[in-house]
PDB file of N, CA and C in Angstrom:
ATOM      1  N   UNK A   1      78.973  80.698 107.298  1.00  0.00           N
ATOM      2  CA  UNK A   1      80.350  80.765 107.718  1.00  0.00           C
ATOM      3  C   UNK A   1      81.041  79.437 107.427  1.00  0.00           C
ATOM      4  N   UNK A   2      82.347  79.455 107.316  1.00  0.00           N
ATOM      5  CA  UNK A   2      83.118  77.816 106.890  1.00  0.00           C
ATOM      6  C   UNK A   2      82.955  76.596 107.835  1.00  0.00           C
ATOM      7  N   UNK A   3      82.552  77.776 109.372  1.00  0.00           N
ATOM      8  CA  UNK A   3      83.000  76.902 110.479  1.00  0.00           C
ATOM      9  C   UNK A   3      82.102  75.535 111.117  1.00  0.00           C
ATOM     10  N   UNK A   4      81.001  76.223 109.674  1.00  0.00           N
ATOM     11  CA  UNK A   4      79.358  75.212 110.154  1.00  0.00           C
ATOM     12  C   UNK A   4      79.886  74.159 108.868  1.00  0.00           C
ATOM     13  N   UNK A   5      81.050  74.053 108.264  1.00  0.00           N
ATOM     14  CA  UNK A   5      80.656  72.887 107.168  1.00  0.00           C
ATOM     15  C   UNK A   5      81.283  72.156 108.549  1.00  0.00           C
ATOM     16  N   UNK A   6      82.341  72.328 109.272  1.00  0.00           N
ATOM     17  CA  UNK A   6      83.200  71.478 110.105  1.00  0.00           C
ATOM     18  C   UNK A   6      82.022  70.903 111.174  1.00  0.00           C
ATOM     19  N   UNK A   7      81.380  71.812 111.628  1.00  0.00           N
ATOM     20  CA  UNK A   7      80.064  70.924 112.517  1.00  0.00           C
ATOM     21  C   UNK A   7      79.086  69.705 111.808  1.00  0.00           C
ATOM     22  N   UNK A   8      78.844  70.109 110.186  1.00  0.00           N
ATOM     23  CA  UNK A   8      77.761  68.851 110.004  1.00  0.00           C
ATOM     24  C   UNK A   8      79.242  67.723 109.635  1.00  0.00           C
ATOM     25  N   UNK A   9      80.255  67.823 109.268  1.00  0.00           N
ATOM     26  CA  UNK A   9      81.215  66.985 109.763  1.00  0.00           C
ATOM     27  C   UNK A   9      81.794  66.196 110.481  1.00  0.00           C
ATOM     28  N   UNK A  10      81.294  66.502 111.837  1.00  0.00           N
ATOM     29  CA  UNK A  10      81.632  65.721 113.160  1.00  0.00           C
ATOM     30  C   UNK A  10      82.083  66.662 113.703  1.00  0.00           C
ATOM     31  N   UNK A  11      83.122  67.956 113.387  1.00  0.00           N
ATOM     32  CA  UNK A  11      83.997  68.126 114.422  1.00  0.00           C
ATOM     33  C   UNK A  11      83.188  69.444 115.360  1.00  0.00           C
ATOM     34  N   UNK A  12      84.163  69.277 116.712  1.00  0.00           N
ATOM     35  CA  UNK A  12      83.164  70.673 117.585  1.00  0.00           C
ATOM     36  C   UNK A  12      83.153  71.528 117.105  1.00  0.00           C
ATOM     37  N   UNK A  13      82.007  72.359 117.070  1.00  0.00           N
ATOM     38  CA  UNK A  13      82.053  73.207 116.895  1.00  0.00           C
ATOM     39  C   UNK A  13      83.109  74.617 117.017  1.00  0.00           C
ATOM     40  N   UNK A  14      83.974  74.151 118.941  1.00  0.00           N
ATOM     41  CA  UNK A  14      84.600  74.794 119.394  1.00  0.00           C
ATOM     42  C   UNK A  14      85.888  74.691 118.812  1.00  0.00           C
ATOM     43  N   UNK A  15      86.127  73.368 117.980  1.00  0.00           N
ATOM     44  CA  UNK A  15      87.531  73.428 117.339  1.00  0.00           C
ATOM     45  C   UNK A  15      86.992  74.028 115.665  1.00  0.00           C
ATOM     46  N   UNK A  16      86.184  74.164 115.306  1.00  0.00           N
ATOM     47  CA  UNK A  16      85.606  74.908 114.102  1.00  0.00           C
ATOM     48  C   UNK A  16      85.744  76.042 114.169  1.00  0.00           C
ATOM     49  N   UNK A  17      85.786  76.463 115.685  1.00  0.00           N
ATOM     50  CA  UNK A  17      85.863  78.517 114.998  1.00  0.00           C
ATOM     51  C   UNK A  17      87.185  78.444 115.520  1.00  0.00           C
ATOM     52  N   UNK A  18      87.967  77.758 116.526  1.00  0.00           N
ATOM     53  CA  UNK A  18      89.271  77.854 116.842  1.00  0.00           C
ATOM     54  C   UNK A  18      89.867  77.729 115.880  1.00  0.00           C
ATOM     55  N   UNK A  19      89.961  76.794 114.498  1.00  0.00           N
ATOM     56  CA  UNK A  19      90.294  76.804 113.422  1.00  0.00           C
ATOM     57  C   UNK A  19      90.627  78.011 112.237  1.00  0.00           C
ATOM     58  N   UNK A  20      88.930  78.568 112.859  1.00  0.00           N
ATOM     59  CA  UNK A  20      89.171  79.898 111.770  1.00  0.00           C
ATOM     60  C   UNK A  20      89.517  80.830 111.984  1.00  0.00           C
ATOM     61  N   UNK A  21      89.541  80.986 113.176  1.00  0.00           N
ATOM     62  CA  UNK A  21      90.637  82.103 113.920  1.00  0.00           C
ATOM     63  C   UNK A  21      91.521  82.089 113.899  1.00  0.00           C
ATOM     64  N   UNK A  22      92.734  80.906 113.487  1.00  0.00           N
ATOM     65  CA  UNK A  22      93.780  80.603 113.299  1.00  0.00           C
ATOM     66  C   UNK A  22      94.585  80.981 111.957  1.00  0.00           C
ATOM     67  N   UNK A  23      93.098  80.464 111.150  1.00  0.00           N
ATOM     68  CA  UNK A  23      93.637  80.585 109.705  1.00  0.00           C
ATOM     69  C   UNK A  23      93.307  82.161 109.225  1.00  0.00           C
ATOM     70  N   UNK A  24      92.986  83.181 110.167  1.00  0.00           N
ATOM     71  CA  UNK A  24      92.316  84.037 110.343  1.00  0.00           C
ATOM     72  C   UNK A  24      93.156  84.928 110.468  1.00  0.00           C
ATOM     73  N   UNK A  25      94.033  84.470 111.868  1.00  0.00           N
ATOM     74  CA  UNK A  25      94.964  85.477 112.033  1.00  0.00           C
ATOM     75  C   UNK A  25      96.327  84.974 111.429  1.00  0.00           C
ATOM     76  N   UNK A  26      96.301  83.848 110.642  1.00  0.00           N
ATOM     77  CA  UNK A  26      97.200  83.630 109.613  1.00  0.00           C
ATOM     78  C   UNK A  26      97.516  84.269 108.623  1.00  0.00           C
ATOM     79  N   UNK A  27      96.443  85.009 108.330  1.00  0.00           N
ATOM     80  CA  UNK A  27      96.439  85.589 107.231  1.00  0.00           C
ATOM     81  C   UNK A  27      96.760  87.117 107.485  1.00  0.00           C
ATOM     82  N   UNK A  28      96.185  87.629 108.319  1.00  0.00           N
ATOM     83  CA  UNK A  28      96.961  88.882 108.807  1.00  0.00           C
ATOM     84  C   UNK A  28      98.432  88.999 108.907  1.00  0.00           C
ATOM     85  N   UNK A  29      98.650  87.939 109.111  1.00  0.00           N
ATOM     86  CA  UNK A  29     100.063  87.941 109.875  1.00  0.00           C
ATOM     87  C   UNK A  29     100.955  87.919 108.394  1.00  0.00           C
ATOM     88  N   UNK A  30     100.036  87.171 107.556  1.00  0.00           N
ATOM     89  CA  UNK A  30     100.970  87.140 106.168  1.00  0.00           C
ATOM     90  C   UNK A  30     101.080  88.468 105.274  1.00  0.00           C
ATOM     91  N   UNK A  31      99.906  89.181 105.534  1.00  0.00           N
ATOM     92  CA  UNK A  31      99.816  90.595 104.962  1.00  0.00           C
ATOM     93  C   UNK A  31     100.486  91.439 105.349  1.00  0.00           C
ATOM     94  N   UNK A  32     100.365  91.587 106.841  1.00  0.00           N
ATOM     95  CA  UNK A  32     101.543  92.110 107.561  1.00  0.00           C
ATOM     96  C   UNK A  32     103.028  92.212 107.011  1.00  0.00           C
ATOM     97  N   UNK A  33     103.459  91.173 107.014  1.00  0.00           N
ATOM     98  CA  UNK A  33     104.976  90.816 106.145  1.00  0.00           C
ATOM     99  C   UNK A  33     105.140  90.960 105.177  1.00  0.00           C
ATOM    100  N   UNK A  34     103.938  91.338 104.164  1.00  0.00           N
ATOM    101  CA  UNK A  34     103.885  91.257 103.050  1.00  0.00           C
ATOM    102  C   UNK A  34     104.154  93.069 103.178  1.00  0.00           C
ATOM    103  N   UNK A  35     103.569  93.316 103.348  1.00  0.00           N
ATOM    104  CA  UNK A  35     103.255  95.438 103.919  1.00  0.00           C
ATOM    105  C   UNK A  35     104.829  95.559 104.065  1.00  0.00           C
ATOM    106  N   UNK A  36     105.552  95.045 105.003  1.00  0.00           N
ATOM    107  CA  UNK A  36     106.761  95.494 105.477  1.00  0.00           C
ATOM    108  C   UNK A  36     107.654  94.730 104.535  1.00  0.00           C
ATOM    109  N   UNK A  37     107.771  94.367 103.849  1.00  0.00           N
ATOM    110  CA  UNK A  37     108.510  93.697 102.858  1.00  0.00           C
ATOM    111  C   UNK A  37     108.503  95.195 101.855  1.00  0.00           C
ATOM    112  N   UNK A  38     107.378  95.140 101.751  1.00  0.00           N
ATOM    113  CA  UNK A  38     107.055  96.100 100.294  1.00  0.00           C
ATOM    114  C   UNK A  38     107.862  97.639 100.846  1.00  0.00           C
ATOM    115  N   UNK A  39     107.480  97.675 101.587  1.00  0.00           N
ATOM    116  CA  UNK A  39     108.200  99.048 102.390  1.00  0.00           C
ATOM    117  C   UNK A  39     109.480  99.171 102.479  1.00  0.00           C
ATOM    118  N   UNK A  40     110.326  97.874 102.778  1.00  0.00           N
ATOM    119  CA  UNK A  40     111.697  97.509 103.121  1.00  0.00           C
ATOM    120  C   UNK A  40     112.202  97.783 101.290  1.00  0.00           C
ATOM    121  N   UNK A  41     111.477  97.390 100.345  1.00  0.00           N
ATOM    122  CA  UNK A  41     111.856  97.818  98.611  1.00  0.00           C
ATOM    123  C   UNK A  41     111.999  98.612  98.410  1.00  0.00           C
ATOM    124  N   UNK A  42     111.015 100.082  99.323  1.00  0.00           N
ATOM    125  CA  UNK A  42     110.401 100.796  98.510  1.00  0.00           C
ATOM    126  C   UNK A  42     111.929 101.716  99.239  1.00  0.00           C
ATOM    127  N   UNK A  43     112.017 101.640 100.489  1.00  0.00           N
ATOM    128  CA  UNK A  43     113.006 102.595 101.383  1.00  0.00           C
ATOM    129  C   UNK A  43     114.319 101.878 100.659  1.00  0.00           C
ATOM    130  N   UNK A  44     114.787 100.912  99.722  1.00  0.00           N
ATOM    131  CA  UNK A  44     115.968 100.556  99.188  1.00  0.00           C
ATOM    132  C   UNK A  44     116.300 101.793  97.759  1.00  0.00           C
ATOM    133  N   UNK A  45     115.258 102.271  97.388  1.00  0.00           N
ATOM    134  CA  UNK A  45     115.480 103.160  96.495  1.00  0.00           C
ATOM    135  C   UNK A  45     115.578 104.154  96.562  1.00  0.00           C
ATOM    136  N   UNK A  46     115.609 104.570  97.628  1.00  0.00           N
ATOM    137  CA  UNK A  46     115.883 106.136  98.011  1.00  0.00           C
ATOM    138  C   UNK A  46     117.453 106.735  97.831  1.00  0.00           C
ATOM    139  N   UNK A  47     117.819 107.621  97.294  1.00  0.00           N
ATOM    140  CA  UNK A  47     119.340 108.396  97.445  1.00  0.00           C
ATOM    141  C   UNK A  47     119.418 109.200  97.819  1.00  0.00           C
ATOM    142  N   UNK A  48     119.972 109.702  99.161  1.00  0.00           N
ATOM    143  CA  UNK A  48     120.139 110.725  99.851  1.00  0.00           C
ATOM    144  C   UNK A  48     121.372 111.519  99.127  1.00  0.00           C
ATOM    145  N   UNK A  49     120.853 112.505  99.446  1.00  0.00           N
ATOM    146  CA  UNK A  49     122.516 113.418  98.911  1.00  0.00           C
ATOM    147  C   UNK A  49     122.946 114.387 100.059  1.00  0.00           C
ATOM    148  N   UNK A  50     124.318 114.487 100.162  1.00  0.00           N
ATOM    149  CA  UNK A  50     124.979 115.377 101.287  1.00  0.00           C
ATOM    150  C   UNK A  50     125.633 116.400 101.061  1.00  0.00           C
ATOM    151  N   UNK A  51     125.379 117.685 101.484  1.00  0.00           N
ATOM    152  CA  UNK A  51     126.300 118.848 101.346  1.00  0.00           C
ATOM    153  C   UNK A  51     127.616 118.662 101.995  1.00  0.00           C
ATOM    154  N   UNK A  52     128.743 118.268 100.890  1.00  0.00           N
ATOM    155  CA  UNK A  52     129.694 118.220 101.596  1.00  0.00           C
ATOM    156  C   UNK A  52     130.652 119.866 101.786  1.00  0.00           C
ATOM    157  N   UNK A  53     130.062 120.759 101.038  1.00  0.00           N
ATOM    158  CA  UNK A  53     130.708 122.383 101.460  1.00  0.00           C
ATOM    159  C   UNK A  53     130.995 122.574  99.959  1.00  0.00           C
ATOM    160  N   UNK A  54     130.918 124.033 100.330  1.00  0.00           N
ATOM    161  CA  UNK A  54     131.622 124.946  99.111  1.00  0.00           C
ATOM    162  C   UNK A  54     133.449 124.617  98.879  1.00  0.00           C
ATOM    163  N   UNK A  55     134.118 124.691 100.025  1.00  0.00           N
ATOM    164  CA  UNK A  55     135.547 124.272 100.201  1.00  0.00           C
ATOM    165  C   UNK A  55     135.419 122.861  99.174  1.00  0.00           C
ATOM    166  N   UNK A  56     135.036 121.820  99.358  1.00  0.00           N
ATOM    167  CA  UNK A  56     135.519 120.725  98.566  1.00  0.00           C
ATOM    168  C   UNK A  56     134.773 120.619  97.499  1.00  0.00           C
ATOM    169  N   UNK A  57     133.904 121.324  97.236  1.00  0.00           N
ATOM    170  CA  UNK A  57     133.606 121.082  95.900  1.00  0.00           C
ATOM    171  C   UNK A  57     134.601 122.150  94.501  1.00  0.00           C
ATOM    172  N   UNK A  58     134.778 123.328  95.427  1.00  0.00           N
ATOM    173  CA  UNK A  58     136.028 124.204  94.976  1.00  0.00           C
ATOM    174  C   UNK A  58     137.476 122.849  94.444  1.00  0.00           C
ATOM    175  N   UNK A  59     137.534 122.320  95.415  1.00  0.00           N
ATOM    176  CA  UNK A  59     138.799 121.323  95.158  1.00  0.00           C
ATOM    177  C   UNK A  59     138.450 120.077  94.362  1.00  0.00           C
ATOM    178  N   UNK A  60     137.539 119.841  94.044  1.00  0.00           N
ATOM    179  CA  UNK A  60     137.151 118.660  93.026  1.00  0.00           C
ATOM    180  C   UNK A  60     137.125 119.731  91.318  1.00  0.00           C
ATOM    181  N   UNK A  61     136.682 120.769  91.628  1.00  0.00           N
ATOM    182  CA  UNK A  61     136.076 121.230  90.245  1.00  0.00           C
ATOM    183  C   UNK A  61     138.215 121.684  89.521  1.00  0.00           C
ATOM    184  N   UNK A  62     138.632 122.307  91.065  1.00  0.00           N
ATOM    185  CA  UNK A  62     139.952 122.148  90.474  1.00  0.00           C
ATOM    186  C   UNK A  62     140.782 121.557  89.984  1.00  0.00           C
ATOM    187  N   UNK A  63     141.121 120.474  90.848  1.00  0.00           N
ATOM    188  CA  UNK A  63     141.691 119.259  90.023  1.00  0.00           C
ATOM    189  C   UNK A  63     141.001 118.630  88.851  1.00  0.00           C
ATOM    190  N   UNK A  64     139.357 118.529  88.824  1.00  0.00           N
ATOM    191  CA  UNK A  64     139.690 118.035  87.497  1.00  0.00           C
ATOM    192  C   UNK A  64     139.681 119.208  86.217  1.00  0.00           C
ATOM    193  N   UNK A  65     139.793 120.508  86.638  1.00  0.00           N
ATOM    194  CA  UNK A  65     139.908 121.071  85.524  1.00  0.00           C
ATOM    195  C   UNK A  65     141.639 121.172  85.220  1.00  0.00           C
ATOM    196  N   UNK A  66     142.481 120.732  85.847  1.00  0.00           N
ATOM    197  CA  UNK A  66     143.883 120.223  86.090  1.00  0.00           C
ATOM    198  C   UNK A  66     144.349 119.286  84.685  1.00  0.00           C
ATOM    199  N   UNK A  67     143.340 118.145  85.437  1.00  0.00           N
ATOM    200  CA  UNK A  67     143.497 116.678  84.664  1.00  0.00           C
ATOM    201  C   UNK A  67     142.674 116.706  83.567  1.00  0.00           C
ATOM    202  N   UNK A  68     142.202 117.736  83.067  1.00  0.00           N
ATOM    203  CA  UNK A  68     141.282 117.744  81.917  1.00  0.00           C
ATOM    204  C   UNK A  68     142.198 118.342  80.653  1.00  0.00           C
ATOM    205  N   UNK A  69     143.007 117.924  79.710  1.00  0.00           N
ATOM    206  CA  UNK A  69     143.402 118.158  78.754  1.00  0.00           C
ATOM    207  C   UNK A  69     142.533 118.595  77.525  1.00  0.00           C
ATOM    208  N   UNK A  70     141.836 119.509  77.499  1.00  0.00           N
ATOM    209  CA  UNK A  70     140.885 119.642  76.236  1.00  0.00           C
ATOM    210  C   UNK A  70     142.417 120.175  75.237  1.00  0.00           C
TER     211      UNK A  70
END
């Protein structure tokens, strides 16, 4: 484990695994954000579409067959 190079080092043992637990759940924590980041991209590409009715689409197809000079 990493936490035994920090013991033939000098330091306690007890600040050796406190260490790696740190950098431990550091790293979760970065994956984490990393997960919801990727998710926050992925939900930016989505296009919803809405039934706005038969009535207004009747009135769009009219007018522009109005404004359509063929």
């Amino acid at each position: 484990m990493d936490y035994m190079m920090d013991i033939e080092e000098g330091t306690s043992p007890v600040l050796a695994l406190k260490r790696c637990h740190t950098m431990r759940r550091k790293a979760v924590i970065r994956e984490k954000k990393r997960k919801e980041m990727k998710l926050d991209d992925e939900s930016k590409e989505v296009v919803v579409f809405e039934d706005l009715g038969a009535d207004y689409l009747e009135e769009i197809l009219s007018l522009s067959e109005s404004s359509c000079s063929w």
